[in-house]
Protein backbone atom coordinates (compact mmCIF):
# COMPACT_ATOMS: atom_id res chain seq x y z
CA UNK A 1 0.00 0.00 0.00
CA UNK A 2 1.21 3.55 -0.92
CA UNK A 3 1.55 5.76 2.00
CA UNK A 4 -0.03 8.62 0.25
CA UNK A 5 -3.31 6.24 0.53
CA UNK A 6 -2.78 6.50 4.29
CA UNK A 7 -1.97 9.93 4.75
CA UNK A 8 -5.43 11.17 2.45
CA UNK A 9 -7.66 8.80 4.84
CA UNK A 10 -5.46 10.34 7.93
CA UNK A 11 -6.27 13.58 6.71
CA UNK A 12 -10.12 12.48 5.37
CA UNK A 13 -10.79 10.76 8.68
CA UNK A 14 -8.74 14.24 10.82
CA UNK A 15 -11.55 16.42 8.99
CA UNK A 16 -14.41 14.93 9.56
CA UNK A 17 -16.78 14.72 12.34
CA UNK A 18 -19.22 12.26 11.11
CA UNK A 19 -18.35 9.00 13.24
CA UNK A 20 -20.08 6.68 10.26
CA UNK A 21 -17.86 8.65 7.54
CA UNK A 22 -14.56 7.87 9.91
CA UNK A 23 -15.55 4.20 10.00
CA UNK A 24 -16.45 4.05 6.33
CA UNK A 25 -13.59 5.41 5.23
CA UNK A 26 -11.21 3.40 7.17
CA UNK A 27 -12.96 -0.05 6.71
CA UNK A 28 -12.40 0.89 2.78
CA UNK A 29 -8.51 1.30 4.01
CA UNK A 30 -8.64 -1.82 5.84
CA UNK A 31 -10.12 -3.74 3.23
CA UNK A 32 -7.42 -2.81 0.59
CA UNK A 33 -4.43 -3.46 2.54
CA UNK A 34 -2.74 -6.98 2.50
CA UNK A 35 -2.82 -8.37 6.24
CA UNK A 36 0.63 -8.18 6.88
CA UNK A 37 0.33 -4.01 6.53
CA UNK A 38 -3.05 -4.34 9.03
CA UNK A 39 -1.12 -3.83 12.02
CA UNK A 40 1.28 -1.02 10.62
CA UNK A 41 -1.89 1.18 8.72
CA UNK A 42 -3.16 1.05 12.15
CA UNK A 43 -0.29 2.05 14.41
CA UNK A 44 0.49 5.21 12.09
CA UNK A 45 -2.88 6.49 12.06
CA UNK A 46 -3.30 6.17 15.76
CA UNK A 47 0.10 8.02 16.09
CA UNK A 48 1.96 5.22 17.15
CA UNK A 49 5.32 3.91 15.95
CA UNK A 50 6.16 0.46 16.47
CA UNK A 51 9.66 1.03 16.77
CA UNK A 52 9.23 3.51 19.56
CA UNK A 53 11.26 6.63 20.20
CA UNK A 54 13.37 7.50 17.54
CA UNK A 55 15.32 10.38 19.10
CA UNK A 56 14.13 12.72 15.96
CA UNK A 57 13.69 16.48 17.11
CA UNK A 58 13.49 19.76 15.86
CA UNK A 59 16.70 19.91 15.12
CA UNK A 60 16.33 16.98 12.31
CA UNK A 61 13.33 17.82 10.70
CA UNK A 62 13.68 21.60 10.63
CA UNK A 63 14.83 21.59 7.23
CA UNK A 64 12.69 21.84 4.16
CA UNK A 65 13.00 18.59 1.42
CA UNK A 66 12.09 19.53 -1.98
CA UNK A 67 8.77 16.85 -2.16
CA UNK A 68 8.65 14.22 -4.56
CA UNK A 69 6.10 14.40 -7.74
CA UNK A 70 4.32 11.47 -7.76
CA UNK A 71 3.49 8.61 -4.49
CA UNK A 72 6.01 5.74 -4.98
CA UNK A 73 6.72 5.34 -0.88
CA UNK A 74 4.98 2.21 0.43
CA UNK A 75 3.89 1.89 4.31
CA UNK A 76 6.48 -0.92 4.02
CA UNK A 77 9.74 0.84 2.94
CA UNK A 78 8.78 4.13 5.67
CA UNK A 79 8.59 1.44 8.15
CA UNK A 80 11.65 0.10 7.02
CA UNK A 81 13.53 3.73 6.93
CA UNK A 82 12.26 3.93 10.66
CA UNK A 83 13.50 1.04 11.74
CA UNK A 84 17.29 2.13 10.14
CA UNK A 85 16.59 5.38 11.63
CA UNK A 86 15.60 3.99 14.95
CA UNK A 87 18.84 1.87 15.14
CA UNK A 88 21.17 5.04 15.04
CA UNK A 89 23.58 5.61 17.95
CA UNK A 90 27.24 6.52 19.04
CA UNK A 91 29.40 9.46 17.11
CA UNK A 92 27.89 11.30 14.61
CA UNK A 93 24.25 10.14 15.39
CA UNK A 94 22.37 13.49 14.78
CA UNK A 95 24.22 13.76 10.98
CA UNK A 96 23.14 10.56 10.32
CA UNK A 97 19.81 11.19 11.47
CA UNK A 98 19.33 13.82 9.76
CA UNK A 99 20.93 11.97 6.47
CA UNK A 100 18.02 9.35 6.93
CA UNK A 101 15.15 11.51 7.39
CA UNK A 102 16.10 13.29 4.15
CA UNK A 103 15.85 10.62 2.17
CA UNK A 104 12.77 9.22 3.26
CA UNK A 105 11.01 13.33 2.68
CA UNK A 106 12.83 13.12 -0.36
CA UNK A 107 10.62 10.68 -1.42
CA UNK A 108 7.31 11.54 -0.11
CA UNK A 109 4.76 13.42 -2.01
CA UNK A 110 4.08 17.10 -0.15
CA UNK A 111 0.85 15.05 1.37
CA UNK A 112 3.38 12.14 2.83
CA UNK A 113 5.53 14.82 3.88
CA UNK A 114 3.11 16.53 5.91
CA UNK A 115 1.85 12.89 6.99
CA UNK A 116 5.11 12.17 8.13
CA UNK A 117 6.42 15.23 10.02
CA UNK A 118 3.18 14.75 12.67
CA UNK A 119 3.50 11.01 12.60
CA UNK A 120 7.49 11.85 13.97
CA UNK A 121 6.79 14.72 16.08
CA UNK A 122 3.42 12.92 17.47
CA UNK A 123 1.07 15.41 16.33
CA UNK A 124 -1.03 13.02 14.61
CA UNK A 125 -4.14 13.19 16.60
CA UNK A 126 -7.27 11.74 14.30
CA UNK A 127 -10.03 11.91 17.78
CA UNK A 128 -11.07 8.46 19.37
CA UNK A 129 -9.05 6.58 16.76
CA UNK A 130 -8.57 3.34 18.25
CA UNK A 131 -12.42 2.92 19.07
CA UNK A 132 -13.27 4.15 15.28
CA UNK A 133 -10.26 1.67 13.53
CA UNK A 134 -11.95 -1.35 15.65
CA UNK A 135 -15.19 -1.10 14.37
CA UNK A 136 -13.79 -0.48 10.61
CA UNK A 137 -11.75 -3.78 10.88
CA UNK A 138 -14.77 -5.58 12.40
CA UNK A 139 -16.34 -4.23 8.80
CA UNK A 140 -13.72 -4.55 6.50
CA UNK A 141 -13.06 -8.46 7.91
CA UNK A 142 -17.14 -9.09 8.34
CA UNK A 143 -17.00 -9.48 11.93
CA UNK A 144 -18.73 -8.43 15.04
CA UNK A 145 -17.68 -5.17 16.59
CA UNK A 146 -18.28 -6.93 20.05
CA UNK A 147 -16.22 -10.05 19.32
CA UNK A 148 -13.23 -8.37 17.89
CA UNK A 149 -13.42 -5.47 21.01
CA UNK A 150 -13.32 -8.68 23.21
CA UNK A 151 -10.42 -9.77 21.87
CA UNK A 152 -8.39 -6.45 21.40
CA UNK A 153 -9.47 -6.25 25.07
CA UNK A 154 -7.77 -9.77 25.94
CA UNK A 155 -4.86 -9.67 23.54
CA UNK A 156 -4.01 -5.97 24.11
CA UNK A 157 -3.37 -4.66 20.97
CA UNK A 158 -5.89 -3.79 17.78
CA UNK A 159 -3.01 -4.17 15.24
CA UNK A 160 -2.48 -7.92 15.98
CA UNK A 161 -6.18 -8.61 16.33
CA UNK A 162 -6.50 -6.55 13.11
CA UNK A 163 -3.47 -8.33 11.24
CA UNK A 164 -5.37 -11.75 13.04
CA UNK A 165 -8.79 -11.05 11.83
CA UNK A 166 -8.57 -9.85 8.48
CA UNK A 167 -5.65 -12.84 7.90
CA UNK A 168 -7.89 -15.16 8.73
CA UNK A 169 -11.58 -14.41 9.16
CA UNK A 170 -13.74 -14.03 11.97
CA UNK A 171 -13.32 -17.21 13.34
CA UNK A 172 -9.66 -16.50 14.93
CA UNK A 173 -11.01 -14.13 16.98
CA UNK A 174 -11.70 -17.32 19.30
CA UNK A 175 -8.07 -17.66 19.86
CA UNK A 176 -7.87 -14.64 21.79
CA UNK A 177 -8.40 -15.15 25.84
CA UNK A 178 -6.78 -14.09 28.84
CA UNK A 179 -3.65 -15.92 29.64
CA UNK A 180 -1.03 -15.49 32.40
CA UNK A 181 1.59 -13.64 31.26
CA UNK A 182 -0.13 -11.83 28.24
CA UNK A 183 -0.67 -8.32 29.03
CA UNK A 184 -4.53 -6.86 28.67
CA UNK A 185 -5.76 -2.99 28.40
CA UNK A 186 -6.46 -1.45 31.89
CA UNK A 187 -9.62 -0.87 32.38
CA UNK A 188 -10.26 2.93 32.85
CA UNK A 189 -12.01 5.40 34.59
CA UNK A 190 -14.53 8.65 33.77
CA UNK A 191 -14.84 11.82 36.12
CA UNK A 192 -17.10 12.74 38.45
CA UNK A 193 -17.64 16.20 39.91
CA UNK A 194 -18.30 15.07 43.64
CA UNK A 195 -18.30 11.67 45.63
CA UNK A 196 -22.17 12.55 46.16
CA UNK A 197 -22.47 12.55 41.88
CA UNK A 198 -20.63 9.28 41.84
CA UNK A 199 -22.53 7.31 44.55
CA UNK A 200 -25.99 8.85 42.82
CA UNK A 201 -24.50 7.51 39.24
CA UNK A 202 -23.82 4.13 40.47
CA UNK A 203 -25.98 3.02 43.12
CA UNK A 204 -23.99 0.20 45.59
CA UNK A 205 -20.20 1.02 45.56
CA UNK A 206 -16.78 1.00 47.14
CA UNK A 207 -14.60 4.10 47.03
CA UNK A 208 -11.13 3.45 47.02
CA UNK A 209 -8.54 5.76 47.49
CA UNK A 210 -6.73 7.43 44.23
CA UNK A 211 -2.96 6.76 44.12
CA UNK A 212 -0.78 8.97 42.31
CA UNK A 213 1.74 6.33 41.21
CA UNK A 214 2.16 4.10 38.08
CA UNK A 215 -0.22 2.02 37.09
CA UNK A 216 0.77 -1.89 36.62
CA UNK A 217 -0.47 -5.22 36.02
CA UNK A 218 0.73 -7.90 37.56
CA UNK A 219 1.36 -11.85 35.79
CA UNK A 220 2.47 -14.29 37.71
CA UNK A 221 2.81 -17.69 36.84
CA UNK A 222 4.75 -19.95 38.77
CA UNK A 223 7.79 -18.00 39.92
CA UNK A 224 7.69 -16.06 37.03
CA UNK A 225 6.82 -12.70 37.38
CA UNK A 226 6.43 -9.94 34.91
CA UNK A 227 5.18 -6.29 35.64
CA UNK A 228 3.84 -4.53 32.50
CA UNK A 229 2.77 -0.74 33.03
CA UNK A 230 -0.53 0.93 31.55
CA UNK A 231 0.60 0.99 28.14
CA UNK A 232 1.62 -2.63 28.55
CA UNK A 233 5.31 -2.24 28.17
CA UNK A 234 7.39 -4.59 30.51
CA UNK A 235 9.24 -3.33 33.42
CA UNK A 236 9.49 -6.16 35.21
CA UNK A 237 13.72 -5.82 35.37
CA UNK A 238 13.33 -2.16 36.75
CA UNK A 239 11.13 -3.16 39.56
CA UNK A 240 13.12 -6.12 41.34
CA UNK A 241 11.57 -4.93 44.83
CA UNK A 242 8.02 -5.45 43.45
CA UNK A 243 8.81 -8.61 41.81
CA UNK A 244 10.08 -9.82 45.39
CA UNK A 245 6.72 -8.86 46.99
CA UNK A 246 4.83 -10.60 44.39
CA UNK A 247 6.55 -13.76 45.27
CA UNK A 248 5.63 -13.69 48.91
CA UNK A 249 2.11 -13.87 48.12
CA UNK A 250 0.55 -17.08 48.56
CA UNK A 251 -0.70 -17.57 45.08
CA UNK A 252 1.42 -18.78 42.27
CA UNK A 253 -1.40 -18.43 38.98
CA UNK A 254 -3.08 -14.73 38.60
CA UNK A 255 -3.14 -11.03 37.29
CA UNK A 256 -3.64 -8.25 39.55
CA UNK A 257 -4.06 -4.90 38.33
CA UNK A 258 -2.34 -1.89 40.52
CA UNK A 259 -0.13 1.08 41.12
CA UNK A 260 3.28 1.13 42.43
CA UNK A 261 3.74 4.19 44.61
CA UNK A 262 6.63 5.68 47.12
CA UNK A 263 6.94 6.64 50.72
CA UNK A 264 8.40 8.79 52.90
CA UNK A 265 9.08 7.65 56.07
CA UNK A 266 6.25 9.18 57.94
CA UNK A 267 4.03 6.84 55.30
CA UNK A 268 2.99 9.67 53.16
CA UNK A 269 2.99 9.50 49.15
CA UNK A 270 5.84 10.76 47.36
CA UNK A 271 5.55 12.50 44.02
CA UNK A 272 4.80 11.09 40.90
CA UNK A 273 7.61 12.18 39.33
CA UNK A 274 10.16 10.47 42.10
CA UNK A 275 8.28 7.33 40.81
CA UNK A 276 8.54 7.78 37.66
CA UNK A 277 12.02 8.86 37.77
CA UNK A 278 12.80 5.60 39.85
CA UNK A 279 10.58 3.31 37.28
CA UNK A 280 12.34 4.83 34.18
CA UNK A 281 15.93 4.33 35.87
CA UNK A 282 17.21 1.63 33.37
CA UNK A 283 21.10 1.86 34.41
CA UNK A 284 21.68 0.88 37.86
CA UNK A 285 18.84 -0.87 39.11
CA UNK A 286 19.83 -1.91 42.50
CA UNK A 287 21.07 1.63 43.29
CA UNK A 288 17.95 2.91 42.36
CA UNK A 289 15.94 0.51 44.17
CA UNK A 290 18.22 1.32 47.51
CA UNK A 291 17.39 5.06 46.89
CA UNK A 292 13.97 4.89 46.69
CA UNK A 293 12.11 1.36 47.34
CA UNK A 294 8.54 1.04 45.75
CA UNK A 295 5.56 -0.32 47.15
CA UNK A 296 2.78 -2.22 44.95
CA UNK A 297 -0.80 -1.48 46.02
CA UNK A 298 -3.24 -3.57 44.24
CA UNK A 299 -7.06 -2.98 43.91
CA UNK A 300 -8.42 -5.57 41.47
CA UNK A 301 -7.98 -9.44 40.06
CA UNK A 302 -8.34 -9.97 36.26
CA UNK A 303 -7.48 -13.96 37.00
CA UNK A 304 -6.61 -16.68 39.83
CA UNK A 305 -5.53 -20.49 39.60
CA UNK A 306 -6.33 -20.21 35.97
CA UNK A 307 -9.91 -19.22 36.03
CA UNK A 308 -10.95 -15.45 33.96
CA UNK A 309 -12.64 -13.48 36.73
CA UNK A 310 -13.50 -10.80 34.08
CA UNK A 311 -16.76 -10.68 34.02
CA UNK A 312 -17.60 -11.48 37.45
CA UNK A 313 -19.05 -8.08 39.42
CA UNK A 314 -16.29 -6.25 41.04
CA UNK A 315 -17.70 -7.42 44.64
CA UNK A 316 -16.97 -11.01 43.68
CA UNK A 317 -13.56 -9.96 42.50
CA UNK A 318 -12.39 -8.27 45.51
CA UNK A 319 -13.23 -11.05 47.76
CA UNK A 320 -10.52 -13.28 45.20
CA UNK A 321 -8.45 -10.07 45.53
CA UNK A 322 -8.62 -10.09 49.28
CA UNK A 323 -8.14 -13.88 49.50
CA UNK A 324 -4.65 -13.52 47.73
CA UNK A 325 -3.24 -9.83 48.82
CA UNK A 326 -3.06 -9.30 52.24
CA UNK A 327 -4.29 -5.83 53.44
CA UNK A 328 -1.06 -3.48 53.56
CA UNK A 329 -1.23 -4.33 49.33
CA UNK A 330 -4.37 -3.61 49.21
CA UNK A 331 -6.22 -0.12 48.51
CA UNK A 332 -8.32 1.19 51.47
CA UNK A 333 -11.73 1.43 50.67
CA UNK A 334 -15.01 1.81 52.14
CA UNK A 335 -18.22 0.62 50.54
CA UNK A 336 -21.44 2.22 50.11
CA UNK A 337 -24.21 -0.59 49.81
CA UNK A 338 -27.30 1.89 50.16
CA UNK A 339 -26.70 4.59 48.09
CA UNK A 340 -29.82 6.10 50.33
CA UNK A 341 -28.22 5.60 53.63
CA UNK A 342 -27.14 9.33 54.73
CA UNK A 343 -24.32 7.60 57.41
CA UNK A 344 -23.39 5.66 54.29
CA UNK A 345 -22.62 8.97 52.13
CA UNK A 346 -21.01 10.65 54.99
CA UNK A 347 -18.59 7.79 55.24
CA UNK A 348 -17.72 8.27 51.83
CA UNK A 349 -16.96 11.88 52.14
CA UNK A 350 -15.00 11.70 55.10
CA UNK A 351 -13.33 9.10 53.75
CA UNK A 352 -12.58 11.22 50.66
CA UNK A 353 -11.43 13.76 53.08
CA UNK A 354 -8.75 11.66 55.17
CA UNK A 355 -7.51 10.08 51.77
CA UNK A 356 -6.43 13.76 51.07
CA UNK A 357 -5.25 14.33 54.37
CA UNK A 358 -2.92 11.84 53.95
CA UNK A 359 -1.24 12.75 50.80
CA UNK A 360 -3.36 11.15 48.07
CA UNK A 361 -5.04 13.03 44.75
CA UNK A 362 -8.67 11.36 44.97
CA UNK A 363 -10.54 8.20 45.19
CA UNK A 364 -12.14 6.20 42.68
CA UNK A 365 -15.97 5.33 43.20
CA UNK A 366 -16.74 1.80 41.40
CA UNK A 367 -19.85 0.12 41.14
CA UNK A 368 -20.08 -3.48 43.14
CA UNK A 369 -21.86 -5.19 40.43
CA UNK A 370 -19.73 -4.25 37.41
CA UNK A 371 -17.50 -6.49 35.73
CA UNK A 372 -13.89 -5.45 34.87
CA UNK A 373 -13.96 -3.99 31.19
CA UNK A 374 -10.27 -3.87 29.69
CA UNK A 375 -9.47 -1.53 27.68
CA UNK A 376 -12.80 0.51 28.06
CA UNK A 377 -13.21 4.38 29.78
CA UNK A 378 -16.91 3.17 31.38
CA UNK A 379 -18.94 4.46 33.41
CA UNK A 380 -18.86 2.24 36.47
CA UNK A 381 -15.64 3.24 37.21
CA UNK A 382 -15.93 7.46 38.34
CA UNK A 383 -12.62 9.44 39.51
CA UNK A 384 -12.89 11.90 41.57
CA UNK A 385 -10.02 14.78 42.58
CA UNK A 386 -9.88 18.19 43.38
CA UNK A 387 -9.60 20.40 40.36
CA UNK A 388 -7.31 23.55 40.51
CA UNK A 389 -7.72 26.63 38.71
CA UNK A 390 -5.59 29.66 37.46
CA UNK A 391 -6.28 32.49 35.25
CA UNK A 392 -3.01 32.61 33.05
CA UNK A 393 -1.49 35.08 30.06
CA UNK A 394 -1.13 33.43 26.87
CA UNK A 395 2.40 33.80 25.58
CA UNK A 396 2.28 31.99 22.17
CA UNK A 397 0.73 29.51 20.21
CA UNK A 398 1.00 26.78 17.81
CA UNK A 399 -0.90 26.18 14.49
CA UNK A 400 -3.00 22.89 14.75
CA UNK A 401 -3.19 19.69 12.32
CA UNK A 402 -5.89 17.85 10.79
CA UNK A 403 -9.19 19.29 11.65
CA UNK A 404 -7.38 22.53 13.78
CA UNK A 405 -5.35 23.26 10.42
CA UNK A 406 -4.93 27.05 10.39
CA UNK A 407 -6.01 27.48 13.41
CA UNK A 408 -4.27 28.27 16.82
CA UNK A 409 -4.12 25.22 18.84
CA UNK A 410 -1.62 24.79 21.91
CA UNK A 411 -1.20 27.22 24.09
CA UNK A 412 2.22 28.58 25.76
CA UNK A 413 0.86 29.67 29.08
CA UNK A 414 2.07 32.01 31.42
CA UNK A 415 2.07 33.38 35.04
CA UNK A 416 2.70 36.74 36.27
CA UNK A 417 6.31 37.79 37.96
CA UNK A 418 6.86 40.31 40.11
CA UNK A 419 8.57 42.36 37.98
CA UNK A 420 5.69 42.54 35.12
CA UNK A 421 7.16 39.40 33.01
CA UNK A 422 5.60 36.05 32.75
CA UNK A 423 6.87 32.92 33.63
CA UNK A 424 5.73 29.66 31.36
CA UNK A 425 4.12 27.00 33.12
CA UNK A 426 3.46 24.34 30.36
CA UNK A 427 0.73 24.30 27.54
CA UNK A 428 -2.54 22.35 26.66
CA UNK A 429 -4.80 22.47 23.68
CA UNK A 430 -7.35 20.47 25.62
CA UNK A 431 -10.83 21.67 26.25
CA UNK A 432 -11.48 24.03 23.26
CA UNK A 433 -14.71 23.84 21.45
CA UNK A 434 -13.83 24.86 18.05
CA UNK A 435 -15.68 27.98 18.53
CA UNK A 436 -13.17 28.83 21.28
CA UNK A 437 -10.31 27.85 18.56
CA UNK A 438 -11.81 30.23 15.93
CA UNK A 439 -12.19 33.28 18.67
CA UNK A 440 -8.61 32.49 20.23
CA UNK A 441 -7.16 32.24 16.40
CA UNK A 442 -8.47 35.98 15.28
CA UNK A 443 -7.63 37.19 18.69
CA UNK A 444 -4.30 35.77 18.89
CA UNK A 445 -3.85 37.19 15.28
CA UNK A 446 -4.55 40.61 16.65
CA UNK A 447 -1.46 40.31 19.78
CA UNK A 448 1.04 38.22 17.57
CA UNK A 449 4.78 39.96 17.45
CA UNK A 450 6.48 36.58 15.46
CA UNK A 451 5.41 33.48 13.49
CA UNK A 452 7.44 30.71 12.20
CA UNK A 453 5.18 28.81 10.79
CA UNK A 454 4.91 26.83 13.72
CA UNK A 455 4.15 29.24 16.69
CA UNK A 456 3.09 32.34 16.91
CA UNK A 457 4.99 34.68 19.56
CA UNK A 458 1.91 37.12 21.33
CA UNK A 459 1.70 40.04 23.20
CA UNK A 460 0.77 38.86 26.56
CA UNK A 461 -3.22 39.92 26.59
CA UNK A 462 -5.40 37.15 26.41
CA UNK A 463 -5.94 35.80 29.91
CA UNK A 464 -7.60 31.60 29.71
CA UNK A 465 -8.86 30.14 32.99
CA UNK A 466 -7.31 26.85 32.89
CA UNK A 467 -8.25 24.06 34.99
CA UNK A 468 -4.97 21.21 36.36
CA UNK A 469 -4.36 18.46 38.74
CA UNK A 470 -1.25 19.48 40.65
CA UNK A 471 1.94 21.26 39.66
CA UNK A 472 5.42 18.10 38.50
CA UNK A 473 8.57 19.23 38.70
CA UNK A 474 10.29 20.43 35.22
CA UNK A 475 13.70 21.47 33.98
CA UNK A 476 11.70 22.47 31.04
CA UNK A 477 10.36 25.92 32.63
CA UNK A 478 12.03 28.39 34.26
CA UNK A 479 10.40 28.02 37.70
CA UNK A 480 11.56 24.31 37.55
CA UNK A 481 7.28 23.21 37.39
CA UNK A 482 4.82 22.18 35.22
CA UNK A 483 1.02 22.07 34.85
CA UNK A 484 -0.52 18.29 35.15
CA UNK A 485 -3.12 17.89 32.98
CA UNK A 486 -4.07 21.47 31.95
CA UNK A 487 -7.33 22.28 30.17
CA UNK A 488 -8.74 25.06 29.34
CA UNK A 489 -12.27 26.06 30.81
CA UNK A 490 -12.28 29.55 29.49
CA UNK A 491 -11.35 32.70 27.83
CA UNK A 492 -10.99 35.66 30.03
CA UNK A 493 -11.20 38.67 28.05
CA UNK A 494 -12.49 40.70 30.42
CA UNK A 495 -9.49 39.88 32.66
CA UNK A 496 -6.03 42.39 32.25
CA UNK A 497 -2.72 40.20 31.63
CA UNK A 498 -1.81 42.71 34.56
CA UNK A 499 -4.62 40.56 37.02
CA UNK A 500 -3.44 37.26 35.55
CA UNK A 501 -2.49 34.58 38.75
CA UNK A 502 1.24 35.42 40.19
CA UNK A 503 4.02 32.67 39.84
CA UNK A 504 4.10 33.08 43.83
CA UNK A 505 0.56 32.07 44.24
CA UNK A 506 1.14 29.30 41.84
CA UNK A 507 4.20 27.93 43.71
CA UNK A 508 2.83 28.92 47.23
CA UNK A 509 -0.69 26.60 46.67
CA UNK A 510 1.98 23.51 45.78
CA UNK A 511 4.91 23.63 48.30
């Protein structure tokens, strides 16, 4: 298959917002390309490269590559340029770099080109892909949407259901179940404004406290042990303390799903980024483990002694869970079998309270009677966390892809100094409507001072109320923090830059 096939549906499927035009056109995709491309048609259009990282920057792609005339590049022979280029190391590794990438712009079509420059940079963004490309291979291959979600769900990954199914037909879809030692999706979690909201939503319940730690999932078969994270890569060698606390439990056949977080020695949670720092630390192991030892807290069982607890209701699946983990591992919960009973509810809000009293971001409210759904955001599973806001300047902003083409997208935001300037916090292009995105665009016209063709440098004027989740710790920014999860929640033109939210306040709310 040509690439430039891939990059007009990318850009076809980017534009528009009917979901049944999305699925059409990629089942037509689907259906064209030989099985052995399935998997790699998939993973570029959900932004995903197969070979990972390929330490390709700014710095590499800056330059302009006269386009080719006519498609001749095959999905095949980019994924075999990325694989040379993701193999590049040692002296002289940015030259050759940027040697590679030449050659494979030089020939791509101006369409390819484009393609490829978000598919490297990770700006392709095509809106609820994964849930759209599933139900256009269950068309293209003549299969049920429900069976093949089942088994993306159990296998962990649509591209080798999708290679799978459209291989071999519907009936390999079968051949897909849980197993011991085979990673599945995590199943995930909406929002809810209030514990109060949640409980009302869901009826019986537990609420659980929220850790703010890395999510895992747990295999263990035999003494075998292997620790895969939310994105179901394996980091079972980084994590040699966990593995050792897996082995002391009783059980020798099972999947638990959890979080791995650290403590200080008064018992309260350190920051996510510690963890992450300490999960990521590939070099020396054992000194990291020393430094900073992990615990793993575990709140659900996918499997035990070989039998799928799946689909049993989460109340059924705690008392396996509780069985096997003894309490320290487990999350504390309470649980709310009356959604009616007023002592009930006040449990669960004071229990909401003490879990932030002792260091943690929120709890989760999850319905008793719900089974566990891999891979799926339901809606038995509710998070709830208190939501910061700030009113900050915008400082810049960055022309958007696929459906936000020419328009201002991400936003460079900024808090005040005490000497007039503005410090940058982070960005987000999360939460505009795309009638916010037109006003910010002719607005942001109006203030801009520079434009690369990139971002646009403003006059710091426009004031956004953006909501967060806590500040991380960043050498990125000059005051050495980030923004978590910023979103916007409104313009604020009738707010002076000069009234925008002080760095101090910022820094003095997160100590």
């Amino acid at each position: 298959m040509l690439l430039a096939r891939l990059a007009d549906v990318s850009r076809q499927v980017a534009a528009d917002p009917s979901r049944t035009r999305k699925i059409e056109a990629l089942a037509s995709l689907f259906a064209d390309a030989r099985p052995e491309e399935a998997a790699l048609v998939i993973s570029y259009l959900a932004g995903r490269l197969p070979q990972g990282r390929l330490g390709v920057g700014w710095s590499v792609l800056k330059d302009r590559v006269r386009p080719a005339d006519r498609p001749t590049l095959t999905v095949a022979e980019t994924d075999t340029a990325l694989t040379g280029l993701a193999q590049v190391a040692g002296a002289g590794a940015l030259a050759e770099r940027k040697r590679r990438v030449h050659d494979l712009m030089a020939a791509a079509t101006g369409t390819e080109q484009e393609f490829l420059f978000r598919l490297l940079t990770g700006e392709v963004r095509q809106g609820a892909l994964d849930a759209i490309a599933l139900e256009a291979v269950a068309a293209a291959a003549g299969a049920a949407p429900a069976d093949v979600r089942r088994a993306v769900m159990l296998d962990g990954s649509l591209p080798r259901v999708a290679g799978a199914l459209l291989a071999e037909g519907p009936a390999v879809l079968g051949a897909f179940r849980l197993r011991v030692g085979r990673p599945v999706q995590p199943m995930l979690a909406h929002t809810a404004a209030s514990v109060a909201d949640a409980i009302q939503a869901l009826g019986a319940c537990c609420v659980e406290e929220k850790l703010d730690g890395i999510r895992i999932q747990v295999h263990r078969g035999g003494e075998e042990v292997r620790i895969h994270t939310r994105s179901l890569d394996d980091i079972t060698a980084r994590l040699p303390d966990v593995v050792a606390s897996v082995r002391e439990l009783a059980g020798d056949r099972f999947i638990l799903d959890g979080e791995v977080i650290a403590l200080d020695p008064s018992g309260r949670p350190l920051p996510f980024q510690d963890i992450a720092s300490r999960v990521g630390s590939r070099t020396d192991v054992a000194a990291a483990t020393a430094a900073l030892p992990l615990s793993p807290v575990f709140f659900d069982i996918l499997a035990v002694d070989g039998t799928d607890l799946l689909d049993l209701p989460g109340r059924e699946r705690y008392v396996s869970l509780a069985r096997l983990v003894p309490g320290p591992m487990r999350v504390r919960r309470v649980v709310v079998e009356d959604p009616d009973s007023v002592p009930q509810r006040s449990a669960a809000e004071d229990f909401l309270a003490a879990t932030l009293d002792r260091g943690h971001e929120g709890v989760m409210v999850k319905a008793l009677d719900a089974p566990y759904v891999a891979g799926r955001r339901g809606r038995s599973w509710l998070k709830v966390k208190p939501v910061h806001t700030l009113d900050l300047a915008v400082l810049a902003a960055e022309w958007g892809h696929g459906r936000r083409t020419g328009l201002l997208s991400n936003l460079h935001l900024g808090a005040r100094a005490a000497d007039g300037t503005f410090v940058m916090l982070g960005k987000t292009f999360k939460g505009l409507t795309d009638a916010m995105l037109r006003w910010q665009t002719d607005r942001l016209r109006e203030l801009a001072v520079a434009d690369d063709g990139f971002v646009v440098r403003v006059r710091p004027e426009l004031v956004v109320e953006i909501a967060y989740d806590g500040l991380q710790r960043s050498s990125r920014y000059p005051a050495g923090v980030a923004l978590r999860f910023a979103r916007v929640v409104r313009h604020r033109p009738d707010k002076p830059a000069a009234e925008a939210d002080t760095i101090e306040r910022v820094l003095g709310e997160h100590p």
